[in-house]
PDB file of N, CA and C in Angstrom:
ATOM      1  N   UNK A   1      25.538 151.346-109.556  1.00  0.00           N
ATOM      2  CA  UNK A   1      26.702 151.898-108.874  1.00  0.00           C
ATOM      3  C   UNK A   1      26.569 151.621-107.376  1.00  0.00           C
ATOM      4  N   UNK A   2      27.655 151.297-106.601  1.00  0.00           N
ATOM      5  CA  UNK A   2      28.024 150.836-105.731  1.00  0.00           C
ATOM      6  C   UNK A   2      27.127 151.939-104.322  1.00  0.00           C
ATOM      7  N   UNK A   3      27.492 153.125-104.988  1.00  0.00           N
ATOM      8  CA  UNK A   3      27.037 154.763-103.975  1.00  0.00           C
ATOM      9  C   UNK A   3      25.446 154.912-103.822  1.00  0.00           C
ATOM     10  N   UNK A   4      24.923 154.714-104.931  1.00  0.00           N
ATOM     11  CA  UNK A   4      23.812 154.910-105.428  1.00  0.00           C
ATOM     12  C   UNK A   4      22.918 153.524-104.467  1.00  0.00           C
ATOM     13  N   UNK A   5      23.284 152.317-104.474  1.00  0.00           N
ATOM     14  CA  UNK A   5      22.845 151.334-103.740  1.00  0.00           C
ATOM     15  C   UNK A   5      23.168 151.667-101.827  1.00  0.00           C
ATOM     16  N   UNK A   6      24.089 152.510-102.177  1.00  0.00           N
ATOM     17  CA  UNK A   6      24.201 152.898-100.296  1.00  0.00           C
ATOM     18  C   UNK A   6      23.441 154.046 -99.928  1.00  0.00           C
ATOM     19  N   UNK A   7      23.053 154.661-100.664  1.00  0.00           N
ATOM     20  CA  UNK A   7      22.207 155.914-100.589  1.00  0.00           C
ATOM     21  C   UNK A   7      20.688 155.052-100.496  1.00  0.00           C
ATOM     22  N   UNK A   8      20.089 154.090-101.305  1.00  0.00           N
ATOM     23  CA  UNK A   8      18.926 153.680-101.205  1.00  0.00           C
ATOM     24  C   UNK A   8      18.814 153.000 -99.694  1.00  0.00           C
ATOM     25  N   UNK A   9      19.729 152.361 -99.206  1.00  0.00           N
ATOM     26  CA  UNK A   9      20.253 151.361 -98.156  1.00  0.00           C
ATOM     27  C   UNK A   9      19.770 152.480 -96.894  1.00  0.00           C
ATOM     28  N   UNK A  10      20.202 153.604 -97.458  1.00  0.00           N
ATOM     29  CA  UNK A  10      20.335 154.718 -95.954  1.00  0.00           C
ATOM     30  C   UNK A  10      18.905 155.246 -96.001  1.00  0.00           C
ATOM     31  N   UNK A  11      18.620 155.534 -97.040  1.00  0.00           N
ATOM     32  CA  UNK A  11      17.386 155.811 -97.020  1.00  0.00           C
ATOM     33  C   UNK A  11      16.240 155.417 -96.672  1.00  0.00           C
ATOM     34  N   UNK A  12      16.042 154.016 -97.083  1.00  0.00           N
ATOM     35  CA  UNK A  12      15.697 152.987 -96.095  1.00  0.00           C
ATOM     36  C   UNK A  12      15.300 153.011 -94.952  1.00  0.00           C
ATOM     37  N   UNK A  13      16.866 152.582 -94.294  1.00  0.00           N
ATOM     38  CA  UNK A  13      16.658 152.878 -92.813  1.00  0.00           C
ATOM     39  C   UNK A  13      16.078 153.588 -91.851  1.00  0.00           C
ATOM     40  N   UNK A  14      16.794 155.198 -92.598  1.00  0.00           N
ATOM     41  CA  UNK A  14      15.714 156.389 -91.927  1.00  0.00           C
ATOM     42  C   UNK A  14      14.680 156.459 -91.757  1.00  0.00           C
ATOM     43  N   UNK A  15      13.694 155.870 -93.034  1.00  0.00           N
ATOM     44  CA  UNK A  15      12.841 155.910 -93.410  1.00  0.00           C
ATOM     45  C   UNK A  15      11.848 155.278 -91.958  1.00  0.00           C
ATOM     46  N   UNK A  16      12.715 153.558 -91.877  1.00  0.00           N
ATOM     47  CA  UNK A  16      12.005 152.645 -90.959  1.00  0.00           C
ATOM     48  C   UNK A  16      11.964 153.420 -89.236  1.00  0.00           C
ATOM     49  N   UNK A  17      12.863 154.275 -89.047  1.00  0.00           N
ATOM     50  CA  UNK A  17      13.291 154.457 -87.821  1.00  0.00           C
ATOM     51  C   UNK A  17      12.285 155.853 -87.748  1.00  0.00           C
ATOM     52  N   UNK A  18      11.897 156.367 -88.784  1.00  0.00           N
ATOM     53  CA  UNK A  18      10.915 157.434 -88.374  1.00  0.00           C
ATOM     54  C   UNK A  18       9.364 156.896 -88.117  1.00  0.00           C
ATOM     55  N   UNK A  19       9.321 156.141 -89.133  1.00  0.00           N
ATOM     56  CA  UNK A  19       8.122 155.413 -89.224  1.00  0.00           C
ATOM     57  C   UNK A  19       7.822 154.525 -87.841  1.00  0.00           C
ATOM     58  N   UNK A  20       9.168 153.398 -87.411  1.00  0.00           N
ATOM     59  CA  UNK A  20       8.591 153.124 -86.227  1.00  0.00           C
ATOM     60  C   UNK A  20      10.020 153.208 -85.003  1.00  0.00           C
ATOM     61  N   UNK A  21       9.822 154.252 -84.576  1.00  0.00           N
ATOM     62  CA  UNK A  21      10.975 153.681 -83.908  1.00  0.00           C
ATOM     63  C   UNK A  21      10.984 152.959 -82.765  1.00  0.00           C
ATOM     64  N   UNK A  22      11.921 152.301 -82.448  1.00  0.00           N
ATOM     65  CA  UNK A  22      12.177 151.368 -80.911  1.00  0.00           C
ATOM     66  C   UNK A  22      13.018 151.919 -80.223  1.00  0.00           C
ATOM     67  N   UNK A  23      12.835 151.833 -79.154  1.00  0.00           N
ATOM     68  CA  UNK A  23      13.255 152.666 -77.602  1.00  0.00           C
ATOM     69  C   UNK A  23      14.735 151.966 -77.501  1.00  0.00           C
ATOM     70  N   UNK A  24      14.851 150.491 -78.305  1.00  0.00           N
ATOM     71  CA  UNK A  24      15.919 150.141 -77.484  1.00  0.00           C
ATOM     72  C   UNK A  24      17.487 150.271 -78.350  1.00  0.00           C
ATOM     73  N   UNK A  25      17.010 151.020 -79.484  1.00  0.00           N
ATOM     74  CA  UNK A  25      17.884 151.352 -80.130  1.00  0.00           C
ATOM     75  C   UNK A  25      18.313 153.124 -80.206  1.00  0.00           C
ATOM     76  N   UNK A  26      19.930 153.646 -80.286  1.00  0.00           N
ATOM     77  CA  UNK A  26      20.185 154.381 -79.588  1.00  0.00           C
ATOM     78  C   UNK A  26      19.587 155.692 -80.900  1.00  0.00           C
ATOM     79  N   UNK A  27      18.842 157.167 -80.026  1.00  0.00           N
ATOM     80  CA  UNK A  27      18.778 157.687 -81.073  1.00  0.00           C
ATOM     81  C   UNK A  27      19.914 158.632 -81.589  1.00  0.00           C
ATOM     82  N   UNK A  28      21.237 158.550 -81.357  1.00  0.00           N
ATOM     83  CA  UNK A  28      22.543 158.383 -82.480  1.00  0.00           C
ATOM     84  C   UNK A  28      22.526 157.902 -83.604  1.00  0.00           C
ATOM     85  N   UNK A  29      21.810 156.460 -83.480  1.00  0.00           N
ATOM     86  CA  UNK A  29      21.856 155.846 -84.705  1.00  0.00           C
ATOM     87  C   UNK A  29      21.455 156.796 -86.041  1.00  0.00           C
ATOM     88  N   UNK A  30      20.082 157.238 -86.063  1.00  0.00           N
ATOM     89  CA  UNK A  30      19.336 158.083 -87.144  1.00  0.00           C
ATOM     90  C   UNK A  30      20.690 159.272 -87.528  1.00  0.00           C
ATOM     91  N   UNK A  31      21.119 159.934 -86.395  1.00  0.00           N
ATOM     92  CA  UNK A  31      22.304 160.835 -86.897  1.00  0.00           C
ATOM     93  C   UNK A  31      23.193 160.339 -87.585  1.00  0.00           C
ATOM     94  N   UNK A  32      23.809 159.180 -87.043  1.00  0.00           N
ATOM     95  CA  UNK A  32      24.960 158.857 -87.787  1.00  0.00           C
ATOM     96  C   UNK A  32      24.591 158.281 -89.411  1.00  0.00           C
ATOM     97  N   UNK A  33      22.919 157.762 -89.428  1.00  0.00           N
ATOM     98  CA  UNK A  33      22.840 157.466 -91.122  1.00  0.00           C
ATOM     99  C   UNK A  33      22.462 158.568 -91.744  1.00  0.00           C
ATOM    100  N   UNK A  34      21.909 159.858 -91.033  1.00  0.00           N
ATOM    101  CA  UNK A  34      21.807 161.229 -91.584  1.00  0.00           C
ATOM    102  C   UNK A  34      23.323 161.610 -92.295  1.00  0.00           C
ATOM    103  N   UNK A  35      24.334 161.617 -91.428  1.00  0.00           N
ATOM    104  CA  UNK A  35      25.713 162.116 -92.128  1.00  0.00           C
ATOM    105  C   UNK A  35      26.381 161.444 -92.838  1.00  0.00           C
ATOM    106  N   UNK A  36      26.278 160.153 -92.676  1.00  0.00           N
ATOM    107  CA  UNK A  36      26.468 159.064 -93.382  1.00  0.00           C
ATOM    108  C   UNK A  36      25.898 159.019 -95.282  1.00  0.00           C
ATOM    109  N   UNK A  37      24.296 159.534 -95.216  1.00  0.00           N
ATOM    110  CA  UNK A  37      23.795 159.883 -96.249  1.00  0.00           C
ATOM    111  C   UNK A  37      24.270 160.812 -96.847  1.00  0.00           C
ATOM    112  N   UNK A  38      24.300 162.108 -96.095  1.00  0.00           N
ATOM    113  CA  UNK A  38      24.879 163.097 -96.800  1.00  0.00           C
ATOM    114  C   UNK A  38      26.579 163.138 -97.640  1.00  0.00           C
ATOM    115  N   UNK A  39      27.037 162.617 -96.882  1.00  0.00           N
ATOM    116  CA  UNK A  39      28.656 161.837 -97.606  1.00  0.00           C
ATOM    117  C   UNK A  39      28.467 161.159 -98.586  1.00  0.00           C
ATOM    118  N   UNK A  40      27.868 159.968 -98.879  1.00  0.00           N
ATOM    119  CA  UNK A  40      27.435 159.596 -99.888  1.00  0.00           C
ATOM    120  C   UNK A  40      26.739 160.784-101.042  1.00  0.00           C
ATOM    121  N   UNK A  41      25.783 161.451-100.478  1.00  0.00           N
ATOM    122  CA  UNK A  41      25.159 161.538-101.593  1.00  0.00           C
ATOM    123  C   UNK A  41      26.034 163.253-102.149  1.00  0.00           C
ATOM    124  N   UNK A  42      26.761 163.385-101.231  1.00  0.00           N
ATOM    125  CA  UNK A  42      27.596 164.482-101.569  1.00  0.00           C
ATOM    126  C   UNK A  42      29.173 164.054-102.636  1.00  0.00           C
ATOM    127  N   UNK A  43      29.470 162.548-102.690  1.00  0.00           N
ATOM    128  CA  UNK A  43      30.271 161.987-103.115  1.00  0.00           C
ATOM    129  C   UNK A  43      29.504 161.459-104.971  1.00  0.00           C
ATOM    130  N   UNK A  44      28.638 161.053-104.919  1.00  0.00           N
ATOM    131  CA  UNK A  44      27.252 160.334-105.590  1.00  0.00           C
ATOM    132  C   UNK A  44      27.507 161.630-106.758  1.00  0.00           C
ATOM    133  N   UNK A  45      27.197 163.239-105.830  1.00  0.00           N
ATOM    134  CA  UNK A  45      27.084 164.025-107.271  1.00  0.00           C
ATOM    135  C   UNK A  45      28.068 164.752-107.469  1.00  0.00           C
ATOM    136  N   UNK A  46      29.282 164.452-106.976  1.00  0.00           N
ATOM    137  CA  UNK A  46      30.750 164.158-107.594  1.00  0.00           C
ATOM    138  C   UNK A  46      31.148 163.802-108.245  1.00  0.00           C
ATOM    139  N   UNK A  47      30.617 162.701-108.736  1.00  0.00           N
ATOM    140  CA  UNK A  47      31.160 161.542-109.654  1.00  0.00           C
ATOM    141  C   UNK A  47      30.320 161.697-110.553  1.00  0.00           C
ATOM    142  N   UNK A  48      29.201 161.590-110.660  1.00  0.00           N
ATOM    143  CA  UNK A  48      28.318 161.558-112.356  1.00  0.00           C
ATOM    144  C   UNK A  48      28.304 163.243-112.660  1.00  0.00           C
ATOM    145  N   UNK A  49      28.778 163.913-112.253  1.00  0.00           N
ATOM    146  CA  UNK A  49      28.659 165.521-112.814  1.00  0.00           C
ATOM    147  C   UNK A  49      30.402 165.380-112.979  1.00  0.00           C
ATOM    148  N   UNK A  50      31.327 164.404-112.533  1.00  0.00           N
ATOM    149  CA  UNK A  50      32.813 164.384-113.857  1.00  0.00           C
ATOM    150  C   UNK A  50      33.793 164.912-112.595  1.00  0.00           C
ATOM    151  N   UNK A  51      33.542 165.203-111.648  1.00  0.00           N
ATOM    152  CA  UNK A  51      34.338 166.080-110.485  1.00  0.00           C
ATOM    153  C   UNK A  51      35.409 164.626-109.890  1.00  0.00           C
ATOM    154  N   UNK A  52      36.075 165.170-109.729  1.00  0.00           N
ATOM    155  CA  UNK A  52      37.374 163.829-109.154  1.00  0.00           C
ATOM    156  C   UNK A  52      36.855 163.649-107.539  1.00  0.00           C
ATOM    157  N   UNK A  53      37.192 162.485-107.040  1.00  0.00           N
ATOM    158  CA  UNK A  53      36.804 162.209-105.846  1.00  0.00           C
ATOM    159  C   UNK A  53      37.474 160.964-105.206  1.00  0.00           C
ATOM    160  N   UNK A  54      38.104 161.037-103.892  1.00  0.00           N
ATOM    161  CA  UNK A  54      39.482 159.990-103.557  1.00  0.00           C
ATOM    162  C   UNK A  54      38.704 159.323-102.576  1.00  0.00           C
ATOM    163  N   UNK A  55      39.325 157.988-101.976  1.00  0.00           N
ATOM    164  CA  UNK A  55      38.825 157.333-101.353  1.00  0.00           C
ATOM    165  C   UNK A  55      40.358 156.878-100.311  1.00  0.00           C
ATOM    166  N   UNK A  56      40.272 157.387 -99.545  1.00  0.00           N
ATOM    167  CA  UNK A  56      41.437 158.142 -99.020  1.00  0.00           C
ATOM    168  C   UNK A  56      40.732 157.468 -97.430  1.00  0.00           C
ATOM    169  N   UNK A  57      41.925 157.253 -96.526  1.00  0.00           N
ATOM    170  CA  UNK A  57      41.865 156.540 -95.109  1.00  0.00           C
ATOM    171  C   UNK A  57      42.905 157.339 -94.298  1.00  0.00           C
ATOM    172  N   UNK A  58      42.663 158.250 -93.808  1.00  0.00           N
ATOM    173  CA  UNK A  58      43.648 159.443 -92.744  1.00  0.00           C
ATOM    174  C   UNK A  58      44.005 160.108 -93.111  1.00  0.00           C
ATOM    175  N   UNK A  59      43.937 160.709 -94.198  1.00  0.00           N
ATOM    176  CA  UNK A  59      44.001 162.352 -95.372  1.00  0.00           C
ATOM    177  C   UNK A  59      42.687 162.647 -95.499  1.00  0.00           C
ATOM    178  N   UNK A  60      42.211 162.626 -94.745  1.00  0.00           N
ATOM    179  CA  UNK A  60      40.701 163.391 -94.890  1.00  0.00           C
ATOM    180  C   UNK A  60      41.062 165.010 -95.305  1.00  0.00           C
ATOM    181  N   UNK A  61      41.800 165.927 -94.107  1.00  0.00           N
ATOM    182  CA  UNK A  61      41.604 167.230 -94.349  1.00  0.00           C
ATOM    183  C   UNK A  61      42.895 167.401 -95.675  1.00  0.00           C
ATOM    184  N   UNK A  62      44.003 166.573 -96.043  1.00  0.00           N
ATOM    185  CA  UNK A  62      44.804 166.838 -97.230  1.00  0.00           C
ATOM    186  C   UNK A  62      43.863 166.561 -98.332  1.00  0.00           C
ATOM    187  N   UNK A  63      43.050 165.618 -98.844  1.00  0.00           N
ATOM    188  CA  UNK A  63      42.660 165.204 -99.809  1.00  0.00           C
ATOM    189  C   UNK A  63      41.452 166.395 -99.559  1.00  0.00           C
ATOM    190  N   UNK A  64      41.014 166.876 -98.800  1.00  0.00           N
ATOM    191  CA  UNK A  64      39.611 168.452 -99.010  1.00  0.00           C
ATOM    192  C   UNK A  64      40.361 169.249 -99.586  1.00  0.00           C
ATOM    193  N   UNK A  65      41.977 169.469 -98.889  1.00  0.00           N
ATOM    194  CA  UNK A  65      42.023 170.627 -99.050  1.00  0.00           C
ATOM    195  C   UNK A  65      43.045 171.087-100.445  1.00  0.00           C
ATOM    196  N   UNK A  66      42.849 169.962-101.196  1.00  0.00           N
ATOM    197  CA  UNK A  66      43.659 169.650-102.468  1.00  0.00           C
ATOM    198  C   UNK A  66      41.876 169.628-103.473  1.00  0.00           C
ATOM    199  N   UNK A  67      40.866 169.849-102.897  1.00  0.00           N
ATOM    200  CA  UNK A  67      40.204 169.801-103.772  1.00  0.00           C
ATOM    201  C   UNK A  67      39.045 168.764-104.224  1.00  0.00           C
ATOM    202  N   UNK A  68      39.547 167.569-103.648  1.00  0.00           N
ATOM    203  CA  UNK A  68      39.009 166.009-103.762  1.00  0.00           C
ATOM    204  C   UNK A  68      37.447 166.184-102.940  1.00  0.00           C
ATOM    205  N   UNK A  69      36.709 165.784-103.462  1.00  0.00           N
ATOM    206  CA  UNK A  69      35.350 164.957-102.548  1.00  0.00           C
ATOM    207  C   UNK A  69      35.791 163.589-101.714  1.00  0.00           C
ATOM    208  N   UNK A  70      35.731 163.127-100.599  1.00  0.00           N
ATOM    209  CA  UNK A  70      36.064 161.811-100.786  1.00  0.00           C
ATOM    210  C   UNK A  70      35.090 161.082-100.121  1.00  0.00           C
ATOM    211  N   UNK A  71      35.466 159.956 -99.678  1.00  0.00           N
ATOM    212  CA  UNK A  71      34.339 158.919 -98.928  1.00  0.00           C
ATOM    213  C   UNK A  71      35.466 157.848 -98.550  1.00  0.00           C
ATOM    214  N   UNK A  72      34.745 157.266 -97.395  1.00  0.00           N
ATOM    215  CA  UNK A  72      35.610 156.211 -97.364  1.00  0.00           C
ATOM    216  C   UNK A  72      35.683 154.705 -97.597  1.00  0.00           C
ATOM    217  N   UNK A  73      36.313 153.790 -97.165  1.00  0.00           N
ATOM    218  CA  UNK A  73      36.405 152.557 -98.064  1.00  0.00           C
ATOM    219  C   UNK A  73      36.869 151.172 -97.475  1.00  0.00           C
ATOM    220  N   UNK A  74      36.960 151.756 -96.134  1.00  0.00           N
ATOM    221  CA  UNK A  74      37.103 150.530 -94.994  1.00  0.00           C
ATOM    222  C   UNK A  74      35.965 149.873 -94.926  1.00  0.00           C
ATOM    223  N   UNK A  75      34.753 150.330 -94.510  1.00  0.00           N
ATOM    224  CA  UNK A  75      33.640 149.566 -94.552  1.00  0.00           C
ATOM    225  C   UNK A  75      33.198 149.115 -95.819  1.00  0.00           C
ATOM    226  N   UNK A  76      33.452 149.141 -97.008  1.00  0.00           N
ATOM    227  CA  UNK A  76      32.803 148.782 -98.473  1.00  0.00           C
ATOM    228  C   UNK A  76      33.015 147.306 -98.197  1.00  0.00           C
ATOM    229  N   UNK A  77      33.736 146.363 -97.786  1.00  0.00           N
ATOM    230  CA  UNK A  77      34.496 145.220 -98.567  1.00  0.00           C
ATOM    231  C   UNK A  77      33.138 144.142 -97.928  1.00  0.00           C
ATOM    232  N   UNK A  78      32.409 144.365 -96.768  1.00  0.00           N
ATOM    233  CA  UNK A  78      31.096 143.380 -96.700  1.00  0.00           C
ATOM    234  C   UNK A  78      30.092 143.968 -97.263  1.00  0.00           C
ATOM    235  N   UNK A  79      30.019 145.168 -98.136  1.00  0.00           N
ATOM    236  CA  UNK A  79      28.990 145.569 -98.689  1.00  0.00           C
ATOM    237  C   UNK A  79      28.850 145.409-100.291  1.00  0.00           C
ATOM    238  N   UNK A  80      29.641 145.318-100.590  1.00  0.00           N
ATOM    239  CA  UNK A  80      29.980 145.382-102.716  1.00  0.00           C
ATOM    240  C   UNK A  80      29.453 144.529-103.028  1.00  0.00           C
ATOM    241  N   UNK A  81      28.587 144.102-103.801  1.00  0.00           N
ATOM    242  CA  UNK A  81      28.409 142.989-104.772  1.00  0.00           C
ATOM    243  C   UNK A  81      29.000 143.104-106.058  1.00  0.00           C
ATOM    244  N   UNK A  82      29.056 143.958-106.741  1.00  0.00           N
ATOM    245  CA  UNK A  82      29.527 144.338-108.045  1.00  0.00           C
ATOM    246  C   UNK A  82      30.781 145.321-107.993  1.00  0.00           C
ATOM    247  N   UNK A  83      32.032 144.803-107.712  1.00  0.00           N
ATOM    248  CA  UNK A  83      32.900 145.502-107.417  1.00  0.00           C
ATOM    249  C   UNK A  83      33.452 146.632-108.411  1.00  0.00           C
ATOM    250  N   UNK A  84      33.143 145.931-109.741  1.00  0.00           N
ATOM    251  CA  UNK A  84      33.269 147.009-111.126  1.00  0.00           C
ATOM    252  C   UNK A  84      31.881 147.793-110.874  1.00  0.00           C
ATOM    253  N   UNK A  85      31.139 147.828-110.505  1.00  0.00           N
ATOM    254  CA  UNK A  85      29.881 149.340-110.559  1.00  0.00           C
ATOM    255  C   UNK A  85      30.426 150.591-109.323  1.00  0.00           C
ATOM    256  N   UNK A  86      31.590 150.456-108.885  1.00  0.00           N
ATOM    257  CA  UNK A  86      31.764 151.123-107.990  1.00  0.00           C
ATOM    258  C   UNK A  86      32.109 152.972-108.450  1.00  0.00           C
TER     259      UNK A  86
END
């Protein structure tokens, strides 16, 4: 699954940036793959526990407040390899 490969991806990263980090990169970065992770992996156990979940671009607070998990889907299209595991 498409989520599941972005969750390992983020994990990753964190991983490298605790382990070594470099001065010349901003420390924002680690935050933004912290929340970044958590969206995913808050979307991740949405979907295999059967819960509906939209992928929605400027209805963020309509699609919460109707119930939906969502994530978004602008950035996917240089990341997919397997567009059916999504």
């Amino acid at each position: 699954m498409f989520l599941d490969e972005q969750v390992a991806n983020l994990k990753r990263r964190l991983k490298n940036i605790e382990e070594r980090p470099r001065a010349e990169y901003l420390k924002c970065n680690k935050l933004r793959f912290e929340a970044e992770l958590e969206s995913y992996l808050d979307v991740v156990e949405s979907a295999k526990s059967g819960k509906t979940f939209a992928m929605l671009h400027g209805l963020e607070q309509l699609s919460r407040s109707l119930g939906f998990k969502q994530t978004g889907y602008i950035d996917w299209g240089d990341r997919v390899r397997d567009p059916s595991g999504i």
